[in-house]
PDB file of N, CA and C in Angstrom:
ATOM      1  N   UNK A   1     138.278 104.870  83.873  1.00  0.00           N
ATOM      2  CA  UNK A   1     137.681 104.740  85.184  1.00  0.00           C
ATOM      3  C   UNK A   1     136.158 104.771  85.123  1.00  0.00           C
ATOM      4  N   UNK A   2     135.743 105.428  84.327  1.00  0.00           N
ATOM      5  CA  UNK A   2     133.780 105.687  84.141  1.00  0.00           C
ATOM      6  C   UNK A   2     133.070 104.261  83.503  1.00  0.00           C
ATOM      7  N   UNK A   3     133.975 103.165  82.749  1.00  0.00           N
ATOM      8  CA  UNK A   3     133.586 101.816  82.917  1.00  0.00           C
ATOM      9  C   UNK A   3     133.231 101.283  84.483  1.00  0.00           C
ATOM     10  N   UNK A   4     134.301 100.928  84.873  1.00  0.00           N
ATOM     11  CA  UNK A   4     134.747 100.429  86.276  1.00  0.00           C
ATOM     12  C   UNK A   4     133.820 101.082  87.435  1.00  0.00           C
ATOM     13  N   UNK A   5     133.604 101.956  87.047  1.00  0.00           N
ATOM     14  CA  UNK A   5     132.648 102.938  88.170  1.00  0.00           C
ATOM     15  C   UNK A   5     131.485 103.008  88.154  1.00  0.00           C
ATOM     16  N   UNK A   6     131.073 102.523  86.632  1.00  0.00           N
ATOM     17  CA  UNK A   6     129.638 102.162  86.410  1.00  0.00           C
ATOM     18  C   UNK A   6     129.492 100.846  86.712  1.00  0.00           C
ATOM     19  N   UNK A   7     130.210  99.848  86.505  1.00  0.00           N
ATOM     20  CA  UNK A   7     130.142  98.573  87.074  1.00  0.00           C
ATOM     21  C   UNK A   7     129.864  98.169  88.231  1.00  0.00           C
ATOM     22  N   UNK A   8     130.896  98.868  89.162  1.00  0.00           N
ATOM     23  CA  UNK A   8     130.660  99.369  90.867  1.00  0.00           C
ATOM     24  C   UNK A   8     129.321  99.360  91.617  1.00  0.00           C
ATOM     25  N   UNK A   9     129.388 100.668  90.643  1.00  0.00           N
ATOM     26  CA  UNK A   9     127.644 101.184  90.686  1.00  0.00           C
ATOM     27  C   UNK A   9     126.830 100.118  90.801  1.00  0.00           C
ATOM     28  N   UNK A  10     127.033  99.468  89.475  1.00  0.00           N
ATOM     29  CA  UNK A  10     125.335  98.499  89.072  1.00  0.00           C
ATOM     30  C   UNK A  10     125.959  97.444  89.967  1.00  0.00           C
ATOM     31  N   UNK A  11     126.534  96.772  90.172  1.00  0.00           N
ATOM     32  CA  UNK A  11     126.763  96.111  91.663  1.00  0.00           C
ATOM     33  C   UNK A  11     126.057  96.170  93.141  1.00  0.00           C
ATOM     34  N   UNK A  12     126.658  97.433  93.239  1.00  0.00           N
ATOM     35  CA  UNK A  12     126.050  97.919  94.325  1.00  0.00           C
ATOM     36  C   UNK A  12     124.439  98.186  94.432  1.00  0.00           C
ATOM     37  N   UNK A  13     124.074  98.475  93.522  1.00  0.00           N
ATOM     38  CA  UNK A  13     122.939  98.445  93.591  1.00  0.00           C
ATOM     39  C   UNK A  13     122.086  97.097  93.280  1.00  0.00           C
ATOM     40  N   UNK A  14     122.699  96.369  92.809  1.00  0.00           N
ATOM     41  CA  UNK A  14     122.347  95.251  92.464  1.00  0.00           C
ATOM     42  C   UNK A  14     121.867  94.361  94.017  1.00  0.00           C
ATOM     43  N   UNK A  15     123.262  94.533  95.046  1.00  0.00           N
ATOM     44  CA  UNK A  15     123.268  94.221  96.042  1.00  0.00           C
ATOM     45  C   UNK A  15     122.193  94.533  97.017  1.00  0.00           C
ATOM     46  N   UNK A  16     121.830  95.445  96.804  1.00  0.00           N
ATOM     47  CA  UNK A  16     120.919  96.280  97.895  1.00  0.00           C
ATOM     48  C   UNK A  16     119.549  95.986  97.420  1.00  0.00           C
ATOM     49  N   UNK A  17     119.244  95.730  95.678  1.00  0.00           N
ATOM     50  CA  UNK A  17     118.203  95.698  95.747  1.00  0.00           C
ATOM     51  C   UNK A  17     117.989  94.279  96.002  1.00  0.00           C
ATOM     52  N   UNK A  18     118.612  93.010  96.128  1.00  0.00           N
ATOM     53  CA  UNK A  18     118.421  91.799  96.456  1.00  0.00           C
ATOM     54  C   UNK A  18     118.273  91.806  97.941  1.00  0.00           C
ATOM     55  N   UNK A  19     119.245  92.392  98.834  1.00  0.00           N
ATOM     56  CA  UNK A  19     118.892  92.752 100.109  1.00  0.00           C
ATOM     57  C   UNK A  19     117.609  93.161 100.745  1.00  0.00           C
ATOM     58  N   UNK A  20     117.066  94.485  99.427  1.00  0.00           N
ATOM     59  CA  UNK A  20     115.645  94.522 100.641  1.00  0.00           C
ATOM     60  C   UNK A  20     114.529  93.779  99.612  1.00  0.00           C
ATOM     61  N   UNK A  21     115.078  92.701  98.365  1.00  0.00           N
ATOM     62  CA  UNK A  21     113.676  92.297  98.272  1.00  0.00           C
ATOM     63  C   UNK A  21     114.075  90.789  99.261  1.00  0.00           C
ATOM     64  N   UNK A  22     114.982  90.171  99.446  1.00  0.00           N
ATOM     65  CA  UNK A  22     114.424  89.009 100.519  1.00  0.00           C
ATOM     66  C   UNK A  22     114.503  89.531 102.042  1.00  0.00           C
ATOM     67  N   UNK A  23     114.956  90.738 102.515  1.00  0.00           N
ATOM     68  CA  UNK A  23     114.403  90.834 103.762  1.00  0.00           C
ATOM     69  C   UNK A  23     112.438  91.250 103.458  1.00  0.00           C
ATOM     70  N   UNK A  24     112.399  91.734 102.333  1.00  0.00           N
ATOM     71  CA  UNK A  24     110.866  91.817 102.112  1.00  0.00           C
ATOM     72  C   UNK A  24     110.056  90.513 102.416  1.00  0.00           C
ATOM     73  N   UNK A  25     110.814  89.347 101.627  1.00  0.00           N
ATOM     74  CA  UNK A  25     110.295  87.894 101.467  1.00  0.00           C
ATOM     75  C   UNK A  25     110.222  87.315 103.115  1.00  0.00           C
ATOM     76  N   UNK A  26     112.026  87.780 103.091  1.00  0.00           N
ATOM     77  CA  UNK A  26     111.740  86.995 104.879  1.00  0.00           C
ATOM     78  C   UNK A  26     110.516  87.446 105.776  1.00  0.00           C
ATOM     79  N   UNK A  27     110.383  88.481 105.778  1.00  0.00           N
ATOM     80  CA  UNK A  27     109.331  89.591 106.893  1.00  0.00           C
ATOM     81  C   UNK A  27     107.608  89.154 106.526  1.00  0.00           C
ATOM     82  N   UNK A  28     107.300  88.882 105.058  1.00  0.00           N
ATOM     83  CA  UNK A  28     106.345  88.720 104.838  1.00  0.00           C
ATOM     84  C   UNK A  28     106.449  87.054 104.682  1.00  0.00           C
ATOM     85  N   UNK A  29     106.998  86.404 105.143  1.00  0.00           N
ATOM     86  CA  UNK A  29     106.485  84.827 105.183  1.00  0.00           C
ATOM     87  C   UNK A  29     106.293  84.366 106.641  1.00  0.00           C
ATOM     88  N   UNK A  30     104.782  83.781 106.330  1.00  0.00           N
ATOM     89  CA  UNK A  30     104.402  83.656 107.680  1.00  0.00           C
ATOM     90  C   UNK A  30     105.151  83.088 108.504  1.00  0.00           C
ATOM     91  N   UNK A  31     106.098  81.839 108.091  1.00  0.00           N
ATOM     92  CA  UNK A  31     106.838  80.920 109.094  1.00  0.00           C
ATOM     93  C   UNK A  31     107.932  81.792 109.637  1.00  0.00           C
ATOM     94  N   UNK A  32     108.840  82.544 109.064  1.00  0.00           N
ATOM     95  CA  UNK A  32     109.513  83.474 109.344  1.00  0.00           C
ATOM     96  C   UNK A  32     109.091  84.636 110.030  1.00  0.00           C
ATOM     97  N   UNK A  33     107.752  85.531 109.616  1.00  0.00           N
ATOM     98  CA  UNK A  33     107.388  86.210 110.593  1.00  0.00           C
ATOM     99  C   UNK A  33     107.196  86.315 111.942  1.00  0.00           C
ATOM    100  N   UNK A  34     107.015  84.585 112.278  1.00  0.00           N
ATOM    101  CA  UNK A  34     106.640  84.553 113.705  1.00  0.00           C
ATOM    102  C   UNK A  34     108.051  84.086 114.445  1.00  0.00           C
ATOM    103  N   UNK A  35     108.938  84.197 113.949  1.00  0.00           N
ATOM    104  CA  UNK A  35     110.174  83.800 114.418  1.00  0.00           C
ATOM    105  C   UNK A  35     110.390  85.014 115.680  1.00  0.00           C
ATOM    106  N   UNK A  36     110.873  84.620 116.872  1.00  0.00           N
ATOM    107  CA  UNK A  36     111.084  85.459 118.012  1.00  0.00           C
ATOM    108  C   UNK A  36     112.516  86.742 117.708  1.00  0.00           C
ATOM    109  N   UNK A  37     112.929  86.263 117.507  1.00  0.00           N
ATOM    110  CA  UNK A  37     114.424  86.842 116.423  1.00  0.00           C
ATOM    111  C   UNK A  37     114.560  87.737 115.268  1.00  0.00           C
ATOM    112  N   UNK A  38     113.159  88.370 114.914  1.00  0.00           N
ATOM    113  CA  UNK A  38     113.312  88.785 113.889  1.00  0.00           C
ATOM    114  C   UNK A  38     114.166  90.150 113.876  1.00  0.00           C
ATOM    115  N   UNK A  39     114.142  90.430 114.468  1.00  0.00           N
ATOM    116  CA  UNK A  39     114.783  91.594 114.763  1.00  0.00           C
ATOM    117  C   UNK A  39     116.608  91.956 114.067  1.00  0.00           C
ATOM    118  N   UNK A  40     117.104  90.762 114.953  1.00  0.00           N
ATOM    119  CA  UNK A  40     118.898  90.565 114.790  1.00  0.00           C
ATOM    120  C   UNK A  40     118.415  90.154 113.068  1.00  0.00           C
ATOM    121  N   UNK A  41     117.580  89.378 112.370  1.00  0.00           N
ATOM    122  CA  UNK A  41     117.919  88.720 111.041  1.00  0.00           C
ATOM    123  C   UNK A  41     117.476  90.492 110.262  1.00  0.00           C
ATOM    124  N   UNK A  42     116.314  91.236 110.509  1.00  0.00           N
ATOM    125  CA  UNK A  42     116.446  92.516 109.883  1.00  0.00           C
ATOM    126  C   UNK A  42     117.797  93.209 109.648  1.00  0.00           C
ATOM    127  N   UNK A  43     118.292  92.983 110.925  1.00  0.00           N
ATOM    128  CA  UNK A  43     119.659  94.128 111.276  1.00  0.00           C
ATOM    129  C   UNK A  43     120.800  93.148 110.595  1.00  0.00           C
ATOM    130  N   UNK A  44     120.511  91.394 110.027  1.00  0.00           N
ATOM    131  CA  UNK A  44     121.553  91.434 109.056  1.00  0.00           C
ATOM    132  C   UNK A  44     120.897  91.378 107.770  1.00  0.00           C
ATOM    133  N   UNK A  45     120.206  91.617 107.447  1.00  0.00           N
ATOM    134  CA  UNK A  45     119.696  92.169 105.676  1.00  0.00           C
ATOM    135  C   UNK A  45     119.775  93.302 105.525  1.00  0.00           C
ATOM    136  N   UNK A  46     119.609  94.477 106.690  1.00  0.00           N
ATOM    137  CA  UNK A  46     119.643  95.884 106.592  1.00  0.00           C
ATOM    138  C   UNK A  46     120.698  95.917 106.189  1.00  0.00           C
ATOM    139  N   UNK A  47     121.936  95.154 107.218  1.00  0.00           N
ATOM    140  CA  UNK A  47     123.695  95.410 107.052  1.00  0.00           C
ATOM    141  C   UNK A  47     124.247  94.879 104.983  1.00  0.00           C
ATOM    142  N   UNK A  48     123.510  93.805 104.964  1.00  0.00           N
ATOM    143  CA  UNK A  48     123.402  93.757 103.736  1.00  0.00           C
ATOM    144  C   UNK A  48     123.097  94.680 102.459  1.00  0.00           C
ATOM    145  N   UNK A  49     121.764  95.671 103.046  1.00  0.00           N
ATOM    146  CA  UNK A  49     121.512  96.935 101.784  1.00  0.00           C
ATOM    147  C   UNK A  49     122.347  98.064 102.208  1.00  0.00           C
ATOM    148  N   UNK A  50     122.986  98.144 103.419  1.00  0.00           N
ATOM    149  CA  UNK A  50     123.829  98.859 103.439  1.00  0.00           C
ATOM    150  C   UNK A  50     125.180  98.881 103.231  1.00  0.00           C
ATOM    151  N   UNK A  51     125.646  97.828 102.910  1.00  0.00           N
ATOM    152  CA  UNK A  51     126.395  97.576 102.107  1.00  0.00           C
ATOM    153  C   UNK A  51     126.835  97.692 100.644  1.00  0.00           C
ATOM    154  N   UNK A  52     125.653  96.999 100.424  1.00  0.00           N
ATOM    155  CA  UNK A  52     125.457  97.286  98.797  1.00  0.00           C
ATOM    156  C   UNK A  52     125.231  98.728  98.410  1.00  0.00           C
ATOM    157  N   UNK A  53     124.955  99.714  99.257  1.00  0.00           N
ATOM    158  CA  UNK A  53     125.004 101.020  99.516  1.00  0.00           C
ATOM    159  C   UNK A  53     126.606 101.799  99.063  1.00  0.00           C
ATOM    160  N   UNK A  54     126.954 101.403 100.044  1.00  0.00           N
ATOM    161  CA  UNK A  54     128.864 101.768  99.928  1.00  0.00           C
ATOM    162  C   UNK A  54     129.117 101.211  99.206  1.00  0.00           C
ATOM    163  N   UNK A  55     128.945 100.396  98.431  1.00  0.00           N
ATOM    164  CA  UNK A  55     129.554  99.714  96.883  1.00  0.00           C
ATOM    165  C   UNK A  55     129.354 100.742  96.413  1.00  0.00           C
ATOM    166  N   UNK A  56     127.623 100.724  96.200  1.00  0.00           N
ATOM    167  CA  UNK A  56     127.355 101.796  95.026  1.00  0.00           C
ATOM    168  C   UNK A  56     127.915 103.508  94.670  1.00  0.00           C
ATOM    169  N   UNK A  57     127.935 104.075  96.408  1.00  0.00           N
ATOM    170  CA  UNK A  57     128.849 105.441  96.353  1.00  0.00           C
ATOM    171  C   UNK A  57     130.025 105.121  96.140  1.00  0.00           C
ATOM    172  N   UNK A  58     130.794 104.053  96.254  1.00  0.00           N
ATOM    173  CA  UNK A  58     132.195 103.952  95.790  1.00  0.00           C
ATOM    174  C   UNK A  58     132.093 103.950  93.995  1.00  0.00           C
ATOM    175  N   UNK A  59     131.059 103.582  93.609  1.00  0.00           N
ATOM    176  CA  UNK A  59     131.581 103.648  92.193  1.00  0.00           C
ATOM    177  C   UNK A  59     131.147 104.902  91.845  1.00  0.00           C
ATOM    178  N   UNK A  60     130.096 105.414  92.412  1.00  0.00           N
ATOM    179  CA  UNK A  60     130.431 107.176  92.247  1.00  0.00           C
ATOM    180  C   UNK A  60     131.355 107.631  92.339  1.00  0.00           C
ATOM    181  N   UNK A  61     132.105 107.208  93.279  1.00  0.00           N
ATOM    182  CA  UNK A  61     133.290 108.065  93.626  1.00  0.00           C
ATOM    183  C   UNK A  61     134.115 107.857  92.283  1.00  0.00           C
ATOM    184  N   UNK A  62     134.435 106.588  91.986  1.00  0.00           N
ATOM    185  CA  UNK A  62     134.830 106.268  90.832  1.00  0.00           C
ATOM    186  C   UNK A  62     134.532 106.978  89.466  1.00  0.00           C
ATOM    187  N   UNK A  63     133.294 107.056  89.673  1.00  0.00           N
ATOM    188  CA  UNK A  63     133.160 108.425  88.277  1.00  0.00           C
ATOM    189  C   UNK A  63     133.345 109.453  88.154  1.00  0.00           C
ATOM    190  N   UNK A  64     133.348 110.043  89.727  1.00  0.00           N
ATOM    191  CA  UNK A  64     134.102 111.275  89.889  1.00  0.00           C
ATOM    192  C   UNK A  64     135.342 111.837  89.657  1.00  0.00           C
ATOM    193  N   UNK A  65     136.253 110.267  89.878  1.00  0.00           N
ATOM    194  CA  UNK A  65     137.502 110.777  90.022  1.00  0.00           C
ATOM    195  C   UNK A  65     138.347 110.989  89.155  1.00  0.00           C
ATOM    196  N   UNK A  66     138.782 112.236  88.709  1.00  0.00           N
ATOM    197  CA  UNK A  66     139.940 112.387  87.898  1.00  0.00           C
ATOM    198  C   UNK A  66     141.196 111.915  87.735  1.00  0.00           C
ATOM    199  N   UNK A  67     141.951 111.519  87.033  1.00  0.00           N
ATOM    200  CA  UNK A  67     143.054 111.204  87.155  1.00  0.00           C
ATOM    201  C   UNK A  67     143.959 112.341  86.963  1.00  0.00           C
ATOM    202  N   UNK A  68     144.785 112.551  87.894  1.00  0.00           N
ATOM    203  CA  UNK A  68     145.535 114.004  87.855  1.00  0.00           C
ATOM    204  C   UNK A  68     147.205 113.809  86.509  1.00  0.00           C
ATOM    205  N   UNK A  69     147.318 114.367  86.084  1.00  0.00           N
ATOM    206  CA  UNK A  69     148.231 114.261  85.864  1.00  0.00           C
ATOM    207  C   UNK A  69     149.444 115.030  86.442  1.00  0.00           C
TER     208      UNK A  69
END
Protein backbone atom coordinates (compact mmCIF):
# COMPACT_ATOMS: atom_id res chain seq x y z
CA UNK A 1 0.00 0.00 0.00
CA UNK A 2 3.02 2.74 0.77
CA UNK A 3 3.77 2.43 -3.21
CA UNK A 4 0.19 3.25 -4.22
CA UNK A 5 -0.07 5.92 -1.55
CA UNK A 6 2.92 7.60 -2.56
CA UNK A 7 1.74 7.67 -6.05
CA UNK A 8 -1.66 9.18 -4.85
CA UNK A 9 0.25 11.57 -3.11
CA UNK A 10 2.56 12.81 -5.99
CA UNK A 11 -0.61 13.05 -8.07
CA UNK A 12 -2.31 14.97 -6.00
CA UNK A 13 -0.01 17.21 -5.60
CA UNK A 14 0.94 17.26 -8.90
CA UNK A 15 -2.67 18.39 -9.53
CA UNK A 16 -2.80 21.27 -7.33
CA UNK A 17 0.38 22.49 -8.18
CA UNK A 18 -0.72 22.84 -11.98
CA UNK A 19 -3.96 24.31 -10.63
CA UNK A 20 -2.54 27.27 -8.87
CA UNK A 21 0.28 27.81 -11.36
CA UNK A 22 -2.34 28.48 -14.38
CA UNK A 23 -4.89 30.12 -12.22
CA UNK A 24 -1.54 32.23 -11.48
CA UNK A 25 -1.09 32.54 -15.46
CA UNK A 26 -4.82 33.13 -15.96
CA UNK A 27 -5.00 36.13 -13.21
CA UNK A 28 -1.79 37.63 -14.34
CA UNK A 29 -2.54 37.86 -18.17
CA UNK A 30 -3.67 40.98 -19.10
CA UNK A 31 -6.42 39.76 -21.63
CA UNK A 32 -7.78 37.51 -19.03
CA UNK A 33 -7.45 39.86 -16.21
CA UNK A 34 -9.85 42.19 -17.54
CA UNK A 35 -12.38 39.58 -18.15
CA UNK A 36 -15.74 40.62 -16.11
CA UNK A 37 -16.01 36.89 -14.85
CA UNK A 38 -13.09 36.43 -13.20
CA UNK A 39 -14.32 35.51 -10.29
CA UNK A 40 -16.60 32.06 -11.25
CA UNK A 41 -13.10 31.02 -13.50
CA UNK A 42 -10.97 31.51 -9.87
CA UNK A 43 -13.68 29.43 -8.07
CA UNK A 44 -13.06 26.77 -10.95
CA UNK A 45 -9.15 26.55 -10.61
CA UNK A 46 -9.53 26.92 -6.82
CA UNK A 47 -12.09 23.73 -7.18
CA UNK A 48 -9.30 22.32 -9.18
CA UNK A 49 -6.34 22.77 -6.25
CA UNK A 50 -8.76 21.58 -4.13
CA UNK A 51 -9.11 18.76 -5.50
CA UNK A 52 -5.85 17.84 -6.16
CA UNK A 53 -5.85 18.44 -2.38
CA UNK A 54 -8.15 15.34 -1.53
CA UNK A 55 -6.13 13.25 -3.88
CA UNK A 56 -3.21 14.06 -2.05
CA UNK A 57 -4.75 13.33 1.74
CA UNK A 58 -6.17 10.25 0.26
CA UNK A 59 -2.84 8.90 -0.44
CA UNK A 60 -1.93 9.76 3.06
CA UNK A 61 -4.51 8.01 4.13
CA UNK A 62 -3.13 5.32 2.07
CA UNK A 63 0.12 5.31 3.92
CA UNK A 64 -1.46 5.23 6.94
CA UNK A 65 -3.40 2.43 6.51
CA UNK A 66 -2.72 -0.83 7.93
CA UNK A 67 -3.84 -3.82 6.72
CA UNK A 68 -5.46 -5.68 9.62
CA UNK A 69 -5.16 -9.03 9.71
Amino acid sequence: MKRLGLAVNAVGLLISAVGTLVLYAHVTNRYHSQIADIGSVAVGYLGVILFGVSVSLSGIALLLWETRA
